[in-house]
C-alpha atoms as a PDB file:
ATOM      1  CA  UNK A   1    -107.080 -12.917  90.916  1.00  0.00           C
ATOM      2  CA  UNK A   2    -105.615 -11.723  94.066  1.00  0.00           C
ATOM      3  CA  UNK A   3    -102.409  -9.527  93.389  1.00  0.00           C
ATOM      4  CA  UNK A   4     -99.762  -8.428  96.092  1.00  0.00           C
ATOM      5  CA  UNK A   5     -96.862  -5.682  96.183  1.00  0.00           C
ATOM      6  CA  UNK A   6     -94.845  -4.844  93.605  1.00  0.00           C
ATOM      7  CA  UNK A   7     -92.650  -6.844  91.600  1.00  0.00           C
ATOM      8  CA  UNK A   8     -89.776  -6.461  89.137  1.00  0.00           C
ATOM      9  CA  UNK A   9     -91.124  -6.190  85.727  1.00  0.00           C
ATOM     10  CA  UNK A  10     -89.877  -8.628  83.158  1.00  0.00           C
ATOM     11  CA  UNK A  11     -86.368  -7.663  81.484  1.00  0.00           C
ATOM     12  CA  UNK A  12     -88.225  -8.114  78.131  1.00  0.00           C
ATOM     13  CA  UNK A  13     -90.879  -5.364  79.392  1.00  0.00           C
ATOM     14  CA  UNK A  14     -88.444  -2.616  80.408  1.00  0.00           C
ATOM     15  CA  UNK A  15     -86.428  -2.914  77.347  1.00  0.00           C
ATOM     16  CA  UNK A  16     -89.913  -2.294  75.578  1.00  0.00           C
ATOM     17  CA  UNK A  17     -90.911   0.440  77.584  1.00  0.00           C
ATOM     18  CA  UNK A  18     -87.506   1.610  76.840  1.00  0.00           C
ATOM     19  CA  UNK A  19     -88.217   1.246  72.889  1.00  0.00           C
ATOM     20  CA  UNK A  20     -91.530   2.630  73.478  1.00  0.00           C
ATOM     21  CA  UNK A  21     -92.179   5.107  76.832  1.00  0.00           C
ATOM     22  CA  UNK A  22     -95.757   6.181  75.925  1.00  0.00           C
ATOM     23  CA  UNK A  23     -97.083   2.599  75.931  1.00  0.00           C
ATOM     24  CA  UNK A  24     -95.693   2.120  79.550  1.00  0.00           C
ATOM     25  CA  UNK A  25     -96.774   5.898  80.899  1.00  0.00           C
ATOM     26  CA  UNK A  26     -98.669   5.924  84.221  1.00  0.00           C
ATOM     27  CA  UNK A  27    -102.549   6.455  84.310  1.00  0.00           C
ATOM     28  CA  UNK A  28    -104.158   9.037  86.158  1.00  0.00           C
ATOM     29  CA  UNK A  29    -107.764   8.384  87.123  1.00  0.00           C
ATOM     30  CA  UNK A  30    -109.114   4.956  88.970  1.00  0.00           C
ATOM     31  CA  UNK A  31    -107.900   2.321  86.768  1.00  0.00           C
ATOM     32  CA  UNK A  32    -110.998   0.870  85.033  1.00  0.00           C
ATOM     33  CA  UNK A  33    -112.750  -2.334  84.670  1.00  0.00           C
ATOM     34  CA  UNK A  34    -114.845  -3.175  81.469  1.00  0.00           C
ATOM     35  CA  UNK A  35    -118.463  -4.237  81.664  1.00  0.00           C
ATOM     36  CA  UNK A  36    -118.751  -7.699  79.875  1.00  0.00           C
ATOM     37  CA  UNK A  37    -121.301  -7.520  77.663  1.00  0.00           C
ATOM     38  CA  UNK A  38    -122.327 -10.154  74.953  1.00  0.00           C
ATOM     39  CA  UNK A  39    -121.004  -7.256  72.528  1.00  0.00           C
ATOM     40  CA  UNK A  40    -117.847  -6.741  74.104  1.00  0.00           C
ATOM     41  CA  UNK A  41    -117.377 -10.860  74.938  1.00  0.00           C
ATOM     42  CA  UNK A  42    -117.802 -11.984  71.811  1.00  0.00           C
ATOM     43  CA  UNK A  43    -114.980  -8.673  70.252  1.00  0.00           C
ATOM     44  CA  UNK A  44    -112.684 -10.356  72.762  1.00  0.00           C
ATOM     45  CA  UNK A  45    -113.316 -13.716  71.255  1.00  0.00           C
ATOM     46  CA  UNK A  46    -112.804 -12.244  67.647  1.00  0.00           C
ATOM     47  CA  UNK A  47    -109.670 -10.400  68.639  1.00  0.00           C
ATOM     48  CA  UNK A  48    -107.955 -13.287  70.186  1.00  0.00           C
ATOM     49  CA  UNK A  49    -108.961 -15.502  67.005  1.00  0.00           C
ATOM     50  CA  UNK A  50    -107.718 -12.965  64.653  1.00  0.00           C
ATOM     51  CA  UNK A  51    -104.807 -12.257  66.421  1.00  0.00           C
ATOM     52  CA  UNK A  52    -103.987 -15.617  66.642  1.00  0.00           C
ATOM     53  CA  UNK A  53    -104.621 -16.652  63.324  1.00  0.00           C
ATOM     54  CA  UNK A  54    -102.398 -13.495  62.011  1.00  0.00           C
ATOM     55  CA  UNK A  55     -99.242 -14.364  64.010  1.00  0.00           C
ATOM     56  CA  UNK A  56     -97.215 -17.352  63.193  1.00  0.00           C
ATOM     57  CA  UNK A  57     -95.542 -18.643  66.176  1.00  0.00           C
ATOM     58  CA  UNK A  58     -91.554 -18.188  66.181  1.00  0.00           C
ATOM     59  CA  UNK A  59     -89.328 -17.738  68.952  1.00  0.00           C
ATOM     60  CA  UNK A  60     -87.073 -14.442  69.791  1.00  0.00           C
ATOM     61  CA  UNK A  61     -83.843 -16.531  68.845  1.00  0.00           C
ATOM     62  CA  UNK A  62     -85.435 -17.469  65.741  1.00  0.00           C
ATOM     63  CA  UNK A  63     -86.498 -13.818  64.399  1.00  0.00           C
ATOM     64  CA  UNK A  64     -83.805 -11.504  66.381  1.00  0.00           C
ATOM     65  CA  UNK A  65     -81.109 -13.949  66.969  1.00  0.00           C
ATOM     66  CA  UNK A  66     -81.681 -12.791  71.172  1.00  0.00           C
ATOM     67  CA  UNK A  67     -83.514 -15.199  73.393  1.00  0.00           C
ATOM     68  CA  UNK A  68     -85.908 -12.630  74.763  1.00  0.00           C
ATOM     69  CA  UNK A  69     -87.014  -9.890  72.782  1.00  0.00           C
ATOM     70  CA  UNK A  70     -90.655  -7.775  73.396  1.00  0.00           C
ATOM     71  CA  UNK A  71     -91.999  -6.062  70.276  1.00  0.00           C
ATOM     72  CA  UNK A  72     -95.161  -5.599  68.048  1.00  0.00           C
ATOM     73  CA  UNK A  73     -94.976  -8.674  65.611  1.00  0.00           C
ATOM     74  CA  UNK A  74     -94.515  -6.155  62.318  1.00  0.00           C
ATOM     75  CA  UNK A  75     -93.073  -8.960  60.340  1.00  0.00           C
ATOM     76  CA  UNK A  76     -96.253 -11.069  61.383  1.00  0.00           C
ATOM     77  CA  UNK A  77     -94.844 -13.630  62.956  1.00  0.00           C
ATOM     78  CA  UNK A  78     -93.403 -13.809  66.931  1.00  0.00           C
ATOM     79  CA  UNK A  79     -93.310 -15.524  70.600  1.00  0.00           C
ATOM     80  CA  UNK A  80     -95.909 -15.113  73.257  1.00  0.00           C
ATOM     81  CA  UNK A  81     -95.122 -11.577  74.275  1.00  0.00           C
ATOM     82  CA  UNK A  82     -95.610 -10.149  70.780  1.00  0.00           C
ATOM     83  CA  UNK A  83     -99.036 -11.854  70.449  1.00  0.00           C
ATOM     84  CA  UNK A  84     -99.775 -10.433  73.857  1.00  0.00           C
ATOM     85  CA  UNK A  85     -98.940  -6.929  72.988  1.00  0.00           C
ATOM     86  CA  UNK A  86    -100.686  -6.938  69.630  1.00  0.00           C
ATOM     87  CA  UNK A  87    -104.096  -8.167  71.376  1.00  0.00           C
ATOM     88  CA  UNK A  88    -103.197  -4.886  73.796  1.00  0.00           C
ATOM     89  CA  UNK A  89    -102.825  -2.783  71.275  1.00  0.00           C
ATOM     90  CA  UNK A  90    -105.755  -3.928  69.070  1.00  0.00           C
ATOM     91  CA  UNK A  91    -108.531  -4.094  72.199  1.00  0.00           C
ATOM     92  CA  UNK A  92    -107.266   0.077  72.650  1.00  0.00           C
ATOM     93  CA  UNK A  93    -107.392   0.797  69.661  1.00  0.00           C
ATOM     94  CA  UNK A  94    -111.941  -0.278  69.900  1.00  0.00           C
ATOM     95  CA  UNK A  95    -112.116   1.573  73.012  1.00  0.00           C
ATOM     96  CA  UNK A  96    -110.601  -0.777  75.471  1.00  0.00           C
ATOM     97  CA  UNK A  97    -108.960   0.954  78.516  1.00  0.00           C
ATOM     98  CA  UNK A  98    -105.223   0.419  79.346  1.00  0.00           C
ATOM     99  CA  UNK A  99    -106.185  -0.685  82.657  1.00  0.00           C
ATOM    100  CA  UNK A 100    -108.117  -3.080  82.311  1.00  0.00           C
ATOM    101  CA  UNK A 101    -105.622  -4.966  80.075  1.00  0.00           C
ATOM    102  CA  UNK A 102    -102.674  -6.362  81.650  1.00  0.00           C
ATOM    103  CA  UNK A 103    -100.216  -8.281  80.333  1.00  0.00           C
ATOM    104  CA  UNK A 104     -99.398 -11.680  82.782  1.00  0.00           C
ATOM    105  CA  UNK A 105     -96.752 -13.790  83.031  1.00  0.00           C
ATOM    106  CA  UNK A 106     -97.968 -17.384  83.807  1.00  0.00           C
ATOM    107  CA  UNK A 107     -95.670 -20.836  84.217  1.00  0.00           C
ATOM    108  CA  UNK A 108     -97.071 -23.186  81.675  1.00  0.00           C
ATOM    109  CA  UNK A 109     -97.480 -26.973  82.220  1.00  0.00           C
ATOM    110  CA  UNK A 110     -93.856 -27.584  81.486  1.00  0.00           C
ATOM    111  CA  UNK A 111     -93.103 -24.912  84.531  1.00  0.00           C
ATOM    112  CA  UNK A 112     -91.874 -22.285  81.542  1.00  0.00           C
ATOM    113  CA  UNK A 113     -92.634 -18.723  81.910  1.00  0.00           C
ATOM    114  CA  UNK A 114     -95.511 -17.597  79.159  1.00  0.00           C
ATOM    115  CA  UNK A 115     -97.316 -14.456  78.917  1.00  0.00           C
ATOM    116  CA  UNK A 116    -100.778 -13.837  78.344  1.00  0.00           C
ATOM    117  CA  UNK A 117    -103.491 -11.041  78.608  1.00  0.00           C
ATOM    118  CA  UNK A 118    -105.469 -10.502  81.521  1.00  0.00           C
ATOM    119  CA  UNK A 119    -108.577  -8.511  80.981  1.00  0.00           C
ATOM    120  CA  UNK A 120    -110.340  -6.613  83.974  1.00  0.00           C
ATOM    121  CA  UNK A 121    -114.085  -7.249  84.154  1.00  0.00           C
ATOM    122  CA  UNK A 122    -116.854  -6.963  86.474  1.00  0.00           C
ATOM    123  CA  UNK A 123    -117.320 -10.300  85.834  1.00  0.00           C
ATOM    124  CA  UNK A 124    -113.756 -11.641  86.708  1.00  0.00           C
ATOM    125  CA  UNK A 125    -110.630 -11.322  84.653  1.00  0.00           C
ATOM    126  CA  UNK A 126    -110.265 -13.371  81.768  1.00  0.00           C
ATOM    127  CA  UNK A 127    -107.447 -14.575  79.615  1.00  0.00           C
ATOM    128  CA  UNK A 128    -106.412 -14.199  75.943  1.00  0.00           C
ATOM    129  CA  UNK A 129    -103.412 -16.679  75.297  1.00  0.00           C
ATOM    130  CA  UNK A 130    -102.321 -17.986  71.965  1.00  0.00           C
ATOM    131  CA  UNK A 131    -102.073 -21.259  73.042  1.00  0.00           C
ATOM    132  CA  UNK A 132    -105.522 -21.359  73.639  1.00  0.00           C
ATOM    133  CA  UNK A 133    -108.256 -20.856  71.219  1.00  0.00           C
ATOM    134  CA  UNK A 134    -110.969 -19.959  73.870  1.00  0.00           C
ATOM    135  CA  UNK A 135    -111.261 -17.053  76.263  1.00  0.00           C
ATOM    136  CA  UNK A 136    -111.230 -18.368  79.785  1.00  0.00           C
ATOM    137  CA  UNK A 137    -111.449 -17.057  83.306  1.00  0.00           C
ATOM    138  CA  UNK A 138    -107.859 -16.666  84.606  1.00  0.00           C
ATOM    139  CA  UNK A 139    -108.640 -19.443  87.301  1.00  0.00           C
ATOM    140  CA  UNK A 140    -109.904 -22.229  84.653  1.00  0.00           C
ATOM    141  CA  UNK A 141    -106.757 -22.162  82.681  1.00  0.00           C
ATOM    142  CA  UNK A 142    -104.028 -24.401  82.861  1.00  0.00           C
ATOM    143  CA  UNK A 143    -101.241 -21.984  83.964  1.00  0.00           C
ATOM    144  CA  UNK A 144     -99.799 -21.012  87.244  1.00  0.00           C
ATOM    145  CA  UNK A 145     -99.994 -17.186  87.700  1.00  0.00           C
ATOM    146  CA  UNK A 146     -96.958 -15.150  88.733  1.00  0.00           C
ATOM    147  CA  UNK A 147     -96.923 -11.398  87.848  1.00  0.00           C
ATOM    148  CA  UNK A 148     -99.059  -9.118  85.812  1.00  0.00           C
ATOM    149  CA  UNK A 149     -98.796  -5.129  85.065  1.00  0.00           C
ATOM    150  CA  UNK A 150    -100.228  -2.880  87.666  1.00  0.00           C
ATOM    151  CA  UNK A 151    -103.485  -1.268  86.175  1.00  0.00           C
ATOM    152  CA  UNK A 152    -101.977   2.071  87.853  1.00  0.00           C
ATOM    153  CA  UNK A 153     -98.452   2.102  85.855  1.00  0.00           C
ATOM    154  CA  UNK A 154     -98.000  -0.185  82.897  1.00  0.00           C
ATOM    155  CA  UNK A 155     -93.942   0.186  83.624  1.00  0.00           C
ATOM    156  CA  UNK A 156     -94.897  -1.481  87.175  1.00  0.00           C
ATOM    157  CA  UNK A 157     -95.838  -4.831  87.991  1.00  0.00           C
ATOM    158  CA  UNK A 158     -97.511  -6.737  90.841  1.00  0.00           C
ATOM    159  CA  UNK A 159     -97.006 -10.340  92.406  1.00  0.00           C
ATOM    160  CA  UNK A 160     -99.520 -12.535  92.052  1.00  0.00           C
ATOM    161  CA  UNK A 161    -101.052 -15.225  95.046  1.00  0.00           C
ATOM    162  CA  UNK A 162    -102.053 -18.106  93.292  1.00  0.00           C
ATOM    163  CA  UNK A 163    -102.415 -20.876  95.594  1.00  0.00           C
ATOM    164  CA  UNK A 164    -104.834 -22.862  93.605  1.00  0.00           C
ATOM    165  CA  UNK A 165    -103.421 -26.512  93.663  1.00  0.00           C
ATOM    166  CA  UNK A 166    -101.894 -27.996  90.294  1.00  0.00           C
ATOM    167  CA  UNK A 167    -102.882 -31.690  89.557  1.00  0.00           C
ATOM    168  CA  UNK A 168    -101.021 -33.904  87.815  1.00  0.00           C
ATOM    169  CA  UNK A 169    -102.690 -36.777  85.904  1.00  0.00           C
ATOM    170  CA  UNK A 170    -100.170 -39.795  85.957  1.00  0.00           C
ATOM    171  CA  UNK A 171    -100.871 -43.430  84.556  1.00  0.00           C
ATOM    172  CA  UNK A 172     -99.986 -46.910  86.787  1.00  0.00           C
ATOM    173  CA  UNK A 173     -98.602 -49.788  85.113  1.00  0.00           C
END
């Protein structure tokens, strides 16, 4: 995944890192990738299928009466962002390092924005979505890739190139 300058972060994101500062703080050090193993592939297929088996899916609106809304899904239920940030929170808590775990903000098929994880490895980065029940390298899923968290500053985020080309299936009468 090529990444450029920075970016604004997402107003969901700063009012988190407002909520909660140490979970945005800068790093010091090189940021980190994570050797994938077949230990540490198949934790990141068992965190992404508990994670998304423990969240229901409901929308911000739905469960804060706001239309956007980042938080840790406490009352077990949320949007993207809060699956996103629990699958953060539960790959640091087994070691994971910040930095290699970046939350992304994709457009989905319908062209709506949708964040996922991206995880740094020396094998590629790879996605953990809730909309998807595999683990896939960023450039086999079905999204369009616009911004992820710098692996320097989790308050800061980068642009992202993605000039892959989209195809469209379509069906002549």
């Amino acid at each position: 995944m090529r990444v450029l300058g920075n970016t604004s972060a997402p107003y969901g994101h700063r009012e988190f890192c407002n909520e909660h500062p140490s979970e945005c703080a800068a790093r010091t050090g090189n940021p980190l990738v994570v050797k994938l193993s077949r230990e540490r592939w198949n934790e990141l297929l068992a965190v992404n299928a508990e994670v998304n088996a423990a969240v229901a899916p409901r929308t911000d609106a739905d469960l804060y009466g706001v239309e956007e809304y980042w938080t840790y899904p406490a009352s077990g239920a949320g949007d993207c962002e809060e699956y996103v940030l629990e699958k953060q929170r539960v790959l640091m808590a087994r070691g994971w390092p910040r930095s290699a775990l970046l939350i992304t903000v994709v457009k989905d098929l319908n062209n709506e924005g949708h964040a996922v994880l991206t995880v740094r490895t020396d094998k590629g980065d790879v996605i953990l979505d809730n909309q998807l029940e595999v683990v896939l390298p960023w450039y086999s899923t079905p999204y369009r890739f616009v911004k992820r968290q710098s692996p320097n500053d989790a308050a800061k985020w980068t642009s992202i190139s993605d000039t892959r080309v989209s195809t469209v299936a379509s069906i002549a009468r």
